[in-house]
Protein backbone atom coordinates (compact mmCIF):
# COMPACT_ATOMS: atom_id res chain seq x y z
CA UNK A 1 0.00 0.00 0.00
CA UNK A 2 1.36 3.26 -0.81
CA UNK A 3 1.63 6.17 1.81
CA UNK A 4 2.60 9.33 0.76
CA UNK A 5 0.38 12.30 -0.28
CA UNK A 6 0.49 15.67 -1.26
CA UNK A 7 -1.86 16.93 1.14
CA UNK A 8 0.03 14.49 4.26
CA UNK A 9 -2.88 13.33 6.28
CA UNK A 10 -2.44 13.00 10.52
CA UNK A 11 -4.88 10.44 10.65
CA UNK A 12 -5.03 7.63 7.55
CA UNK A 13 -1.84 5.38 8.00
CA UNK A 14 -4.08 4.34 11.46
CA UNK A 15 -7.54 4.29 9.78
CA UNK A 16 -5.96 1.71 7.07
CA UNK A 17 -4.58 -0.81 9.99
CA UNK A 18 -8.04 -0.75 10.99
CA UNK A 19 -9.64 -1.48 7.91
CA UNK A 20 -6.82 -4.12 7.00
CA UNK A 21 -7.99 -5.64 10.50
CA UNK A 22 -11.21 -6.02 9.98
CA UNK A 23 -10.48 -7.17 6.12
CA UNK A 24 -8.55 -9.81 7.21
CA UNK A 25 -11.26 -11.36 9.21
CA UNK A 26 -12.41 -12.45 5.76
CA UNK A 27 -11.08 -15.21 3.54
CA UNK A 28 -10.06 -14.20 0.60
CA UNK A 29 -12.49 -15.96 -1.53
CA UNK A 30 -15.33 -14.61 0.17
CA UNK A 31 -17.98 -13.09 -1.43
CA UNK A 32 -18.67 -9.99 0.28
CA UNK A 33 -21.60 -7.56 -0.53
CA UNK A 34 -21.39 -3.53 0.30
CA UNK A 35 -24.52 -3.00 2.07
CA UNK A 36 -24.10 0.59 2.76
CA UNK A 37 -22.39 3.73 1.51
CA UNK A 38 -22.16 6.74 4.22
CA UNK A 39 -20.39 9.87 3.85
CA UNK A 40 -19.70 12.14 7.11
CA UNK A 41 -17.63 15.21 7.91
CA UNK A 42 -19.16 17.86 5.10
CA UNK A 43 -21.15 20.27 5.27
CA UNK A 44 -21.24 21.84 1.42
CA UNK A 45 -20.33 19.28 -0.89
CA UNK A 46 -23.25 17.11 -2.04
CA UNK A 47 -23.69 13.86 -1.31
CA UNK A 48 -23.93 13.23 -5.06
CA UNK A 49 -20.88 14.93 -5.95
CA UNK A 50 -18.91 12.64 -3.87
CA UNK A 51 -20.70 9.29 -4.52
CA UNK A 52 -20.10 9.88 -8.44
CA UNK A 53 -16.23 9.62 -7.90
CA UNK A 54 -16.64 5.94 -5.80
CA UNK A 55 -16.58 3.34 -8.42
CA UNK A 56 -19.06 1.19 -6.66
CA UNK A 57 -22.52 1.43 -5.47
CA UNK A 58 -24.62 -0.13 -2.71
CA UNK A 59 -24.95 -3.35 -3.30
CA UNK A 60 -22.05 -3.98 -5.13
CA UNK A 61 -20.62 -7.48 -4.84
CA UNK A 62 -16.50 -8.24 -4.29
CA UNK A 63 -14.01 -10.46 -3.20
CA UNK A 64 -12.69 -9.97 0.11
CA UNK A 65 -9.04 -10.29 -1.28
CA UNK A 66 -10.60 -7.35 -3.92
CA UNK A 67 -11.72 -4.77 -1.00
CA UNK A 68 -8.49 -3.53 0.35
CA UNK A 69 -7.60 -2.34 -3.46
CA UNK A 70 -11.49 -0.96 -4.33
CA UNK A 71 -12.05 0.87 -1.55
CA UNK A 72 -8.55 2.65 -1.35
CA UNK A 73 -9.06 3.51 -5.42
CA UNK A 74 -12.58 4.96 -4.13
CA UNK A 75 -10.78 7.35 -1.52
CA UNK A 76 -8.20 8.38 -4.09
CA UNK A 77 -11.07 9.22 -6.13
CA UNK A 78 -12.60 11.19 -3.88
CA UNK A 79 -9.46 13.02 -2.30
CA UNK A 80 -8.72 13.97 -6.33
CA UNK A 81 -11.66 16.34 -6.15
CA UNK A 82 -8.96 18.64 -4.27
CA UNK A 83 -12.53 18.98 -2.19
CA UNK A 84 -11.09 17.88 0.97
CA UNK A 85 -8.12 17.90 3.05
CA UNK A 86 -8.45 14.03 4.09
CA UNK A 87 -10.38 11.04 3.25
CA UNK A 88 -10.63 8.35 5.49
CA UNK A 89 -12.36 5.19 4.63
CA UNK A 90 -14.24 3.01 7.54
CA UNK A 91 -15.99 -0.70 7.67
CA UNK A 92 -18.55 0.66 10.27
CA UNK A 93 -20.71 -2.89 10.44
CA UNK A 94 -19.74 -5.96 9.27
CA UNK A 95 -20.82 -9.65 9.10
CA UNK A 96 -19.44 -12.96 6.93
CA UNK A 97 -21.13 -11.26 3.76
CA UNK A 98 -21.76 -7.66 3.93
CA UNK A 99 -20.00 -4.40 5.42
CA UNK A 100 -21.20 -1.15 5.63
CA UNK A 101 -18.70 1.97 4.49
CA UNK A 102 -18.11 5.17 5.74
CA UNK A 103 -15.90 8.18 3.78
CA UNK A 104 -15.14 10.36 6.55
CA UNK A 105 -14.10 14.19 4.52
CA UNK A 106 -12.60 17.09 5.84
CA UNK A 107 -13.31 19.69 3.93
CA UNK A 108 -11.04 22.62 2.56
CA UNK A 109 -12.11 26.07 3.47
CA UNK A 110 -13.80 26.64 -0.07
CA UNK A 111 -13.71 30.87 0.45
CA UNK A 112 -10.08 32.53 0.30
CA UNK A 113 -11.04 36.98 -0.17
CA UNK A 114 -7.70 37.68 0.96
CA UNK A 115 -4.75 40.38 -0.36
CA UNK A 116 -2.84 39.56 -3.31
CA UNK A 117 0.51 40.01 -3.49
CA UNK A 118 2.93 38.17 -6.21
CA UNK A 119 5.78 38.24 -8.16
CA UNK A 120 5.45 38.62 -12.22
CA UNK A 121 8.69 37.30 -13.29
CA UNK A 122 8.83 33.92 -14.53
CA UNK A 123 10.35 32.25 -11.81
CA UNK A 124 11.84 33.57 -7.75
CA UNK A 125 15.56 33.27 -9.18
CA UNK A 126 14.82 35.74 -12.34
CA UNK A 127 13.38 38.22 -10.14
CA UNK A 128 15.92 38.48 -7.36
CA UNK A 129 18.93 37.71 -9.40
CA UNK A 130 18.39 39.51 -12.58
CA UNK A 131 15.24 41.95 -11.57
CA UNK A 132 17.21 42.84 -8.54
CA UNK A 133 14.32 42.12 -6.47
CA UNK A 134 12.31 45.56 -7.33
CA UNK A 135 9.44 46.02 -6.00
CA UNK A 136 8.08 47.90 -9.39
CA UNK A 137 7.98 43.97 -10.46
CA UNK A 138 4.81 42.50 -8.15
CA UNK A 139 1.19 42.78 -8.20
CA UNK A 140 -0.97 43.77 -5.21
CA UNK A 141 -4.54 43.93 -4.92
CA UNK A 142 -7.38 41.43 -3.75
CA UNK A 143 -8.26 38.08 -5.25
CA UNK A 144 -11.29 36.17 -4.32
CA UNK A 145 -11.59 32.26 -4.68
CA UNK A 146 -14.58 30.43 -4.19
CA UNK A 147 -14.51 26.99 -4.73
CA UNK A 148 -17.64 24.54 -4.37
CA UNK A 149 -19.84 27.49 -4.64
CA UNK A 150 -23.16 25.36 -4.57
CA UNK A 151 -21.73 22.09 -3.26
CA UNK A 152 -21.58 20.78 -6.87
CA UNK A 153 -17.73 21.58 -7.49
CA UNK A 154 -18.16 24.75 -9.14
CA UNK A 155 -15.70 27.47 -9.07
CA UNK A 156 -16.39 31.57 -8.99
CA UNK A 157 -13.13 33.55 -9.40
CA UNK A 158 -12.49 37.53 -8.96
CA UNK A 159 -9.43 39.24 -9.41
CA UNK A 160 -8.92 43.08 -8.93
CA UNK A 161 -5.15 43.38 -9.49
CA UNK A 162 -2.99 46.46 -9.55
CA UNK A 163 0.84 47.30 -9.54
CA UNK A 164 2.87 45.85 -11.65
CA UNK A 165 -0.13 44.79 -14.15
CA UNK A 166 -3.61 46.12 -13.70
CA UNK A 167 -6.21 43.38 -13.97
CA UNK A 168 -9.80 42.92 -13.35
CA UNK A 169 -11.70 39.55 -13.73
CA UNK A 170 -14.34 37.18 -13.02
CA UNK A 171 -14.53 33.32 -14.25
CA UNK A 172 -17.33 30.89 -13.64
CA UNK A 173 -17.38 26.90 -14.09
CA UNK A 174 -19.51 24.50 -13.10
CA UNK A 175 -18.56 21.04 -14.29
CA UNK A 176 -21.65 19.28 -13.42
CA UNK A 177 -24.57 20.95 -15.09
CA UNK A 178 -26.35 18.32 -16.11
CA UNK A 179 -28.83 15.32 -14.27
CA UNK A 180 -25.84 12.55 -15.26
CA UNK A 181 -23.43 14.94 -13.83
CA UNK A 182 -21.06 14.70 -17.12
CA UNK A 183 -21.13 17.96 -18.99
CA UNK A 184 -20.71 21.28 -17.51
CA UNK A 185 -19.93 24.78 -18.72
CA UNK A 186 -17.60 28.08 -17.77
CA UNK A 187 -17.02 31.55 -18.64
CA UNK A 188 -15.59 34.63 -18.17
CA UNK A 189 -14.37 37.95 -18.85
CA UNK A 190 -10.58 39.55 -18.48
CA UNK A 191 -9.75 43.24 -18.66
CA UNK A 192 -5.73 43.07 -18.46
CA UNK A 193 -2.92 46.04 -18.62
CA UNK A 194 0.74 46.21 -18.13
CA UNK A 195 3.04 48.97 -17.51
CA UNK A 196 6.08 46.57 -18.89
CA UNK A 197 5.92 43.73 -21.57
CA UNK A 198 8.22 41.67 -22.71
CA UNK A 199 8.20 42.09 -26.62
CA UNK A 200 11.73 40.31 -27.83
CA UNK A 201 13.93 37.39 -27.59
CA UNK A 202 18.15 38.02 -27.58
CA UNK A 203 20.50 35.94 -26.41
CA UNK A 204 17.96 33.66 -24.74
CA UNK A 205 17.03 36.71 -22.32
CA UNK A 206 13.61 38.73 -22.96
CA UNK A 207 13.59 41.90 -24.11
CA UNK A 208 11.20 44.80 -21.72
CA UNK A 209 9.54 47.42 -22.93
CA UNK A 210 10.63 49.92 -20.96
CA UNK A 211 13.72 48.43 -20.58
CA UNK A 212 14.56 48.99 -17.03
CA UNK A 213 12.81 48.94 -13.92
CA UNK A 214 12.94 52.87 -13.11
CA UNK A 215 11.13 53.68 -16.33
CA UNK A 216 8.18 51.65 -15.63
CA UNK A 217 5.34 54.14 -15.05
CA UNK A 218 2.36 54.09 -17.73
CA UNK A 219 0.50 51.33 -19.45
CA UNK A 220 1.85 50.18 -22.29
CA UNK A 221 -0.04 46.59 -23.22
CA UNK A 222 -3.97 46.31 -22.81
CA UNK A 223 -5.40 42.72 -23.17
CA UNK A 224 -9.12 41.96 -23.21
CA UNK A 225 -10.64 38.66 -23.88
CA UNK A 226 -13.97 36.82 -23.48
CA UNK A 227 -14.34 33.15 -22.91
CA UNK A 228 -16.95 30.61 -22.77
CA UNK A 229 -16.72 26.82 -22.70
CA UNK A 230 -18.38 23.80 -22.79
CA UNK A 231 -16.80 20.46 -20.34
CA UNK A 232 -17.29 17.16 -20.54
CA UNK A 233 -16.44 14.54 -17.78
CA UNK A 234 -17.83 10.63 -18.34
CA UNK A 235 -16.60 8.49 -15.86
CA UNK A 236 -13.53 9.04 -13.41
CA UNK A 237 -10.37 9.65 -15.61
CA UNK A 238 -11.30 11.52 -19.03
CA UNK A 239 -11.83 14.89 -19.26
CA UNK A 240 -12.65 16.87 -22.08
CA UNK A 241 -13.24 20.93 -22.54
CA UNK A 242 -14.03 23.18 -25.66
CA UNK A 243 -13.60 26.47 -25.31
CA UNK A 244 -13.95 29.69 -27.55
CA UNK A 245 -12.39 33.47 -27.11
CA UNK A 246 -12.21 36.73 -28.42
CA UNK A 247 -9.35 38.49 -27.92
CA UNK A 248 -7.93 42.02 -28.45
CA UNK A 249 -4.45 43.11 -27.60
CA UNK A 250 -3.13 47.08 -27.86
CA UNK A 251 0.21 48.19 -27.98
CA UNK A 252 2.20 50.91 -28.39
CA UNK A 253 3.71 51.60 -32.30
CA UNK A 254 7.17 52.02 -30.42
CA UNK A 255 7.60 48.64 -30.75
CA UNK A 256 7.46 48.18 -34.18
CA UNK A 257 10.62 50.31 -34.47
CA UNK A 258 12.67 48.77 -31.87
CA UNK A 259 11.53 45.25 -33.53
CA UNK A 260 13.12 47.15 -37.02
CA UNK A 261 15.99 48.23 -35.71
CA UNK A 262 17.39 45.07 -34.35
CA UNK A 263 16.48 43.09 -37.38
CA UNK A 264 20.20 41.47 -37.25
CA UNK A 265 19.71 40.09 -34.16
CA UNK A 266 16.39 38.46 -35.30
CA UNK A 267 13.79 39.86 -33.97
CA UNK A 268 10.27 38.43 -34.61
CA UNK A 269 7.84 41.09 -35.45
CA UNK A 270 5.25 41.00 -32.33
CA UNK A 271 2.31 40.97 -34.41
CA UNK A 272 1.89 40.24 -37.77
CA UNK A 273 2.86 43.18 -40.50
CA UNK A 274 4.25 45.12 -37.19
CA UNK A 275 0.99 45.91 -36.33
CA UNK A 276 0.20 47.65 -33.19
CA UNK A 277 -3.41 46.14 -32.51
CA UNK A 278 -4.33 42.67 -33.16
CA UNK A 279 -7.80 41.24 -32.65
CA UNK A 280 -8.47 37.28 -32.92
CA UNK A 281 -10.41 34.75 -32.26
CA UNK A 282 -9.18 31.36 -30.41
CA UNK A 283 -10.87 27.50 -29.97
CA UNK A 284 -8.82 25.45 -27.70
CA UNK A 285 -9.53 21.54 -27.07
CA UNK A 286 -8.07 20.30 -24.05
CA UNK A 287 -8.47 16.17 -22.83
CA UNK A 288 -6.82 15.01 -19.63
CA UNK A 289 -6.44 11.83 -18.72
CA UNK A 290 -5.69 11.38 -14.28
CA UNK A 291 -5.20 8.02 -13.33
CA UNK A 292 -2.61 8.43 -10.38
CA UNK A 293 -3.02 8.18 -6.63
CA UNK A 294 -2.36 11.89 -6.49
CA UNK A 295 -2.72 14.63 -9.13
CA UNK A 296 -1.15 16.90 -7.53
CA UNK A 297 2.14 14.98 -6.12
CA UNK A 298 1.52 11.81 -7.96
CA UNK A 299 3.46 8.66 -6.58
CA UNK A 300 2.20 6.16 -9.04
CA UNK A 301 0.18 5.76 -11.79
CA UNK A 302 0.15 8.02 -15.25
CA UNK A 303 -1.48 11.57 -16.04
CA UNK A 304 -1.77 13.54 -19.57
CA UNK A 305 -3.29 16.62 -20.70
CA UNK A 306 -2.99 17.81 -24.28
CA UNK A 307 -4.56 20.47 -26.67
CA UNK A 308 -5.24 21.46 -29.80
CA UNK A 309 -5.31 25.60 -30.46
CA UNK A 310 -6.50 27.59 -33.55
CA UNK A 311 -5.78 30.75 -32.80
CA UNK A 312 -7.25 33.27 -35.71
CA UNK A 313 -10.42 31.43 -36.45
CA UNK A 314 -9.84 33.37 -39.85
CA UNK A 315 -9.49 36.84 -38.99
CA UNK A 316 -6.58 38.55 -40.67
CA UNK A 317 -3.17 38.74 -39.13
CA UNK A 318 -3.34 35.77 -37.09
CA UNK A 319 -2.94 31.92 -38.52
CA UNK A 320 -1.37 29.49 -35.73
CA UNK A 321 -2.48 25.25 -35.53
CA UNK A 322 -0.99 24.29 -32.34
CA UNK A 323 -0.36 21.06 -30.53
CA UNK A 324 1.13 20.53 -27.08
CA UNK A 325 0.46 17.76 -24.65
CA UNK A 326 2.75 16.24 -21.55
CA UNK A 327 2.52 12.66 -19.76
CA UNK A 328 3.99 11.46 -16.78
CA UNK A 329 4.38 7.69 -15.92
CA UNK A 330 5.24 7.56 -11.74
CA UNK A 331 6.36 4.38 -10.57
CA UNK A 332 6.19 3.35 -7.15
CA UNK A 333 9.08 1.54 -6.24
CA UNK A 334 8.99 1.43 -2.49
CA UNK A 335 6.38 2.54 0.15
CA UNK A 336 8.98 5.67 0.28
CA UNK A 337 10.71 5.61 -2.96
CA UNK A 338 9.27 6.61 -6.25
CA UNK A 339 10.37 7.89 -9.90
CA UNK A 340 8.94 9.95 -12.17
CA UNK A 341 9.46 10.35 -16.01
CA UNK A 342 7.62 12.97 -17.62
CA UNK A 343 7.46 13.92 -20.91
CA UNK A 344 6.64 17.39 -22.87
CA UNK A 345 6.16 18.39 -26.89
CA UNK A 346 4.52 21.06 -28.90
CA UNK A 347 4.55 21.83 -32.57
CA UNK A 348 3.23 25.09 -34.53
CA UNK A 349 2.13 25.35 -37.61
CA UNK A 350 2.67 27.27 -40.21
CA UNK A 351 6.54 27.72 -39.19
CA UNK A 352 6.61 31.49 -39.81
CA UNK A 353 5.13 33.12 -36.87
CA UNK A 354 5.04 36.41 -34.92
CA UNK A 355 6.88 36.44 -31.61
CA UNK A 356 3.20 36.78 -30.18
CA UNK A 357 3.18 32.88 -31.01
CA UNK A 358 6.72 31.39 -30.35
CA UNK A 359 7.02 30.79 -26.72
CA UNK A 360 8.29 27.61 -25.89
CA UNK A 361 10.41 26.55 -22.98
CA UNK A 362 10.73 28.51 -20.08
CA UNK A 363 7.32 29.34 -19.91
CA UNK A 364 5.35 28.28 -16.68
CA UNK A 365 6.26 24.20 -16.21
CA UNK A 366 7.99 24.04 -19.90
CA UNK A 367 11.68 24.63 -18.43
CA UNK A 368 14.77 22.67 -17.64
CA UNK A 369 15.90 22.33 -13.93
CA UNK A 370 18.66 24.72 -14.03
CA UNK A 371 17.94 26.71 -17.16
CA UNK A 372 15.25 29.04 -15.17
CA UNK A 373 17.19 32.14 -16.33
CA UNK A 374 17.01 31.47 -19.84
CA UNK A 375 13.53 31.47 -22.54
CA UNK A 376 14.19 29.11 -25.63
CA UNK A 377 11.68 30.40 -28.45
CA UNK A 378 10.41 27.65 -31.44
CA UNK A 379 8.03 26.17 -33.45
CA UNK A 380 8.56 22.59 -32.28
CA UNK A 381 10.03 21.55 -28.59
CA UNK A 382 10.17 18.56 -26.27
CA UNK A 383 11.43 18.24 -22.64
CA UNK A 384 12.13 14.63 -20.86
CA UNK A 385 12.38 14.94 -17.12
CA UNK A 386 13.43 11.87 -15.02
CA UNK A 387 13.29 12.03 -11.15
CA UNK A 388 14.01 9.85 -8.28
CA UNK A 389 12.54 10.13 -5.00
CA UNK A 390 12.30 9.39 -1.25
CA UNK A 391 10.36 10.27 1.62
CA UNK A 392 12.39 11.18 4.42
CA UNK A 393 10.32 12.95 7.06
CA UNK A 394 7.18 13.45 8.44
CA UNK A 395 6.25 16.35 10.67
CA UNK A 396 3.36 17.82 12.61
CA UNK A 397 3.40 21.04 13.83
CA UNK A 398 0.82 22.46 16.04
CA UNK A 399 -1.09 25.39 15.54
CA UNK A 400 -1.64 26.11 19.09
CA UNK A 401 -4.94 28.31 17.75
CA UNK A 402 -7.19 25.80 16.49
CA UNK A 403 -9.37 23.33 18.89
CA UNK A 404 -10.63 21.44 16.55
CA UNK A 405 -9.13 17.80 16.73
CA UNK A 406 -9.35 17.92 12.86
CA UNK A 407 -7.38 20.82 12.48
CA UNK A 408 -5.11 21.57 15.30
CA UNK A 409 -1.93 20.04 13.44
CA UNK A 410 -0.27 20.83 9.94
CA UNK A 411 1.19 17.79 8.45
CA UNK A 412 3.99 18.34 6.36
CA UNK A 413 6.44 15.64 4.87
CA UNK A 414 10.12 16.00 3.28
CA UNK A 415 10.93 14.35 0.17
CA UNK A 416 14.73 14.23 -1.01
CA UNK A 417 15.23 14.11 -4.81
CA UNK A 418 18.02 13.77 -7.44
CA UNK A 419 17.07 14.38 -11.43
CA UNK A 420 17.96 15.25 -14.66
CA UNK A 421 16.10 16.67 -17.47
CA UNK A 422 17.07 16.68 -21.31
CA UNK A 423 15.07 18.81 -24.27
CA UNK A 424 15.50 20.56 -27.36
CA UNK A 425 13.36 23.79 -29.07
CA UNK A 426 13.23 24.51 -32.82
CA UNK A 427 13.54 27.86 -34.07
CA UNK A 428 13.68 28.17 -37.54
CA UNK A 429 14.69 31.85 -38.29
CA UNK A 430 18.01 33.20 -37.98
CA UNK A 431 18.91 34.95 -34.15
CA UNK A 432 21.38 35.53 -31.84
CA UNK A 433 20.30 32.16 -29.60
CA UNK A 434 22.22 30.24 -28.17
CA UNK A 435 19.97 27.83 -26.58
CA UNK A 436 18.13 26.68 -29.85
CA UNK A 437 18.55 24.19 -32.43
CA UNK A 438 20.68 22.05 -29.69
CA UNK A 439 20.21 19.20 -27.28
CA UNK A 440 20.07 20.25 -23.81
CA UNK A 441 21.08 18.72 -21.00
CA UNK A 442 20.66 19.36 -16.92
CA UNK A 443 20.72 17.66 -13.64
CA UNK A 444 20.51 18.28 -9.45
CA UNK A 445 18.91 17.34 -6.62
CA UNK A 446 16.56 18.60 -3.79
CA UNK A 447 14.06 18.65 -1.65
CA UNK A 448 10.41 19.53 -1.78
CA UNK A 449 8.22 20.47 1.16
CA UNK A 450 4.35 19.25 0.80
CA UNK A 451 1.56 20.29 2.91
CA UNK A 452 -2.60 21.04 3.05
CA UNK A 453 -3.73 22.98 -0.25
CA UNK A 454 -1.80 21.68 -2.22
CA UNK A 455 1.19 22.97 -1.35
CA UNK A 456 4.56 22.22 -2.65
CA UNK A 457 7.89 24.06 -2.41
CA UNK A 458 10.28 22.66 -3.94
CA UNK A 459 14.32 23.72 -3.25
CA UNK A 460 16.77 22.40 -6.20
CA UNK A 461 20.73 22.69 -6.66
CA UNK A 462 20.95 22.53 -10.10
CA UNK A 463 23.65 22.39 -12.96
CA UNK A 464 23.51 22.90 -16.65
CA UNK A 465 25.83 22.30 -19.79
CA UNK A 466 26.95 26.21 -19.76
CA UNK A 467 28.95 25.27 -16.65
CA UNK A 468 26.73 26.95 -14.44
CA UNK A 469 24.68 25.85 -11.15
CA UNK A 470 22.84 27.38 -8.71
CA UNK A 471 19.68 26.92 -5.83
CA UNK A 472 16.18 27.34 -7.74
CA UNK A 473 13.32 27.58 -5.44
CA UNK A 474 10.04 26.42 -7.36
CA UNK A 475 6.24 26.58 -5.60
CA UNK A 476 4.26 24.39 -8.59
CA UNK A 477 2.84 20.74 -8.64
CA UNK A 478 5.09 18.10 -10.03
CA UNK A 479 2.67 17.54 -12.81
């Protein structure tokens, strides 16, 4: 049986010896029916919503050597939602042919209206090391998430956001629309500026507009797009969504000349022709496949998500067919050892595009350990990252504030780490890169930090072909 979790739980290593207990009463052979399905501990979340992720019903008929493994994929299920903060399964009743089972949830605190306050470089490193840590470079402001709005797993974001970028926002989905709770829909609206935009690529660095952090002052990009979508969810792994936007995206003709005067170094024009405005349409398809014990911090089992993007829908000035997808296979090797090997590609077509379109690695989880400072632009990139892990603590810290037997302790576990990641990105046009059009190779190891909400901080010494190494801190899921 398998132990570890991203959200570490206090109480479900001694819930499990109890239900092995009991189990174990049984011979394997047995025929044993599941008189009963009980959920306790919420107070939002329907009783529906959870009973649709438990692969069984009432009634339901197994093996008693076939319990141990249903009714810990049922909890995994369940825990996926990223509902609750534990899941505890219980035999409450039993006798030589039936048992009745109880889910015991603790549920998340589903409201968070609390002060915003983040970083918008790409990663800590670039902001401290080569941003200098300016303050000029965060946003501020107040963000409200509500999750589980109804009970039914639906999701109501607002953002007002000012500093750095100016942003104001609201996005609605509710997965579960309909009786068979399959197909859902979402929406929303985004009203974005910036007073600083990255508009080039040289030497593998981006290029600001204003270039340095005492200049930035007015707005210079303003983005606004509407978005609606329809979701589709059959079963407990596949997940499709279909979603349609309008975009349009200002700014100012200064950069057109900067892009012309630097024409040796090859810079992309930002839009097509140069232009200064560019309004498009977008439909993106996105499937996911989750079949791990954890999406978050998975420990075995395989994910994938993928999409297809046609961005243009025919309006002039903007033509891109994109593909990119990533899978991860995580292999459980020990009850505290595990690897990982996860794969990424994306290909654009046609090849000529504006720099608008050409992002590639170094973009949100599309880097190599150890190549955080660096953005490698293309039409066509892949990343293979292999990791070997072990759990090597477990902590609870009391809060010393909270009464609540539930609550009182944070769990937190330690994972050590050693890795190495290989890729390669295809730009076609001539520039000043030297990251492109190469194999790429890095390597390290760490530690990462896991705790309620997902959380995962992750602390890596890495090294990279250019000779150089340094300590990257990273707070993003593993897949």
């Amino acid at each position: 049986m398998q132990r570890l979790y991203a959200q570490p739980s206090v109480a479900i290593d001694t819930a499990k010896e109890r239900l092995q207990k009991i189990i174990h009463q049984f011979p394997d052979s047995a025929e044993i029916t599941i008189r009963s399905i009980t959920i306790d501990g919420h107070k939002r979340t329907k009783d529906y919503i959870i009973l649709r992720e438990i692969p069984f019903r009432a009634g339901a008929k197994f093996s008693a050597g076939q319990l141990e493994g249903i009714i810990e994929q049922a909890r995994l299920n369940v825990f996926n939602t990223l509902l609750f903060l534990e899941v505890i399964p219980r035999i409450t009743n039993w006798s030589e042919t039936q048992i009745d089972l109880l889910f015991d949830v603790k549920e998340r605190w589903y409201i968070f209206p609390s002060p915003y306050f983040k970083l918008v470089d790409r990663n800590p490193n670039q902001w401290l090391v080569e941003q200098d840590g300016s303050l000029e470079r965060v946003n501020y402001g107040l963000k409200l998430n509500w999750d589980n709005v109804s009970g039914r797993r639906d999701k109501l974001n607002f953002n007002f956001i000012n500093g750095y970028t100016r942003e104001y926002s609201v996005f609605y989905e509710q997965p579960y629309a309909d009786k068979k709770l399959e197909r859902g829909f979402l929406g929303g609206i985004f009203y974005k500026q910036s007073r600083q935009m990255a508009y080039a690529t040289d030497s593998n660095k981006q290029v600001f507009y204003p270039a340095g952090n005492g200049q930035i002052n007015a707005f210079v990009r303003t983005t606004v797009k509407i978005e609606a979508g329809y979701t589709i969810r059959k079963g407990i792994n596949h997940r499709h969504a279909f979603r349609l936007s309008y975009v349009d995206e200002l700014i100012p003709d200064t950069i057109s000349a900067l892009i012309r005067n630097n024409s040796l170094k090859g810079y992309l024009p930002f839009f097509t022709d140069n232009k200064a405005r560019q309004r498009f349409g977008e439909f993106v398809y996105t499937y996911q496949y989750l079949n791990a014990n954890n999406n978050v911090y998975p420990w075995r089992g395989f994910l994938f998500s993928g999409s297809f993007t046609q961005r243009g829908l025919g309006l002039k000035g903007m033509n891109l067919w994109q593909f990119q997808g990533k899978a991860g296979k995580f292999f459980q090797l020990s009850k505290t050892t595990s690897t990982a090997l996860v794969g990424y590609y994306m290909v654009k077509v046609p090849f000529k595009q504006p720099m608008y379109n050409m992002a590639a690695l170094g973009y949100g989880d599309w880097f190599l350990r150890g190549l955080e400072y660096y953005v490698i632009d293309g039409v066509q990139a892949a990343i293979l990252k292999s990791t070997l892990r072990q759990e090597v603590a477990n902590i609870n810290v009391p809060t010393f504030i909270i009464k609540n037997e539930k609550y009182k302790k944070i769990p937190f576990k330690i994972v050590a780490k050693v890795y190495g990641d290989i890729g390669a990105s295809h730009l076609p046009t001539g520039s000043n890169s030297v990251l492109n059009n190469r194999f790429l190779y890095t390597y390290g190891a760490g530690i990462d930090v896991l705790s309620y909400y997902d959380f995962v901080a992750r602390f890596e010494y890495s090294f990279n072909q250019l000779g150089q190494n340094g300590l990257f801190l990273h707070m993003r899921r593993d897949f």
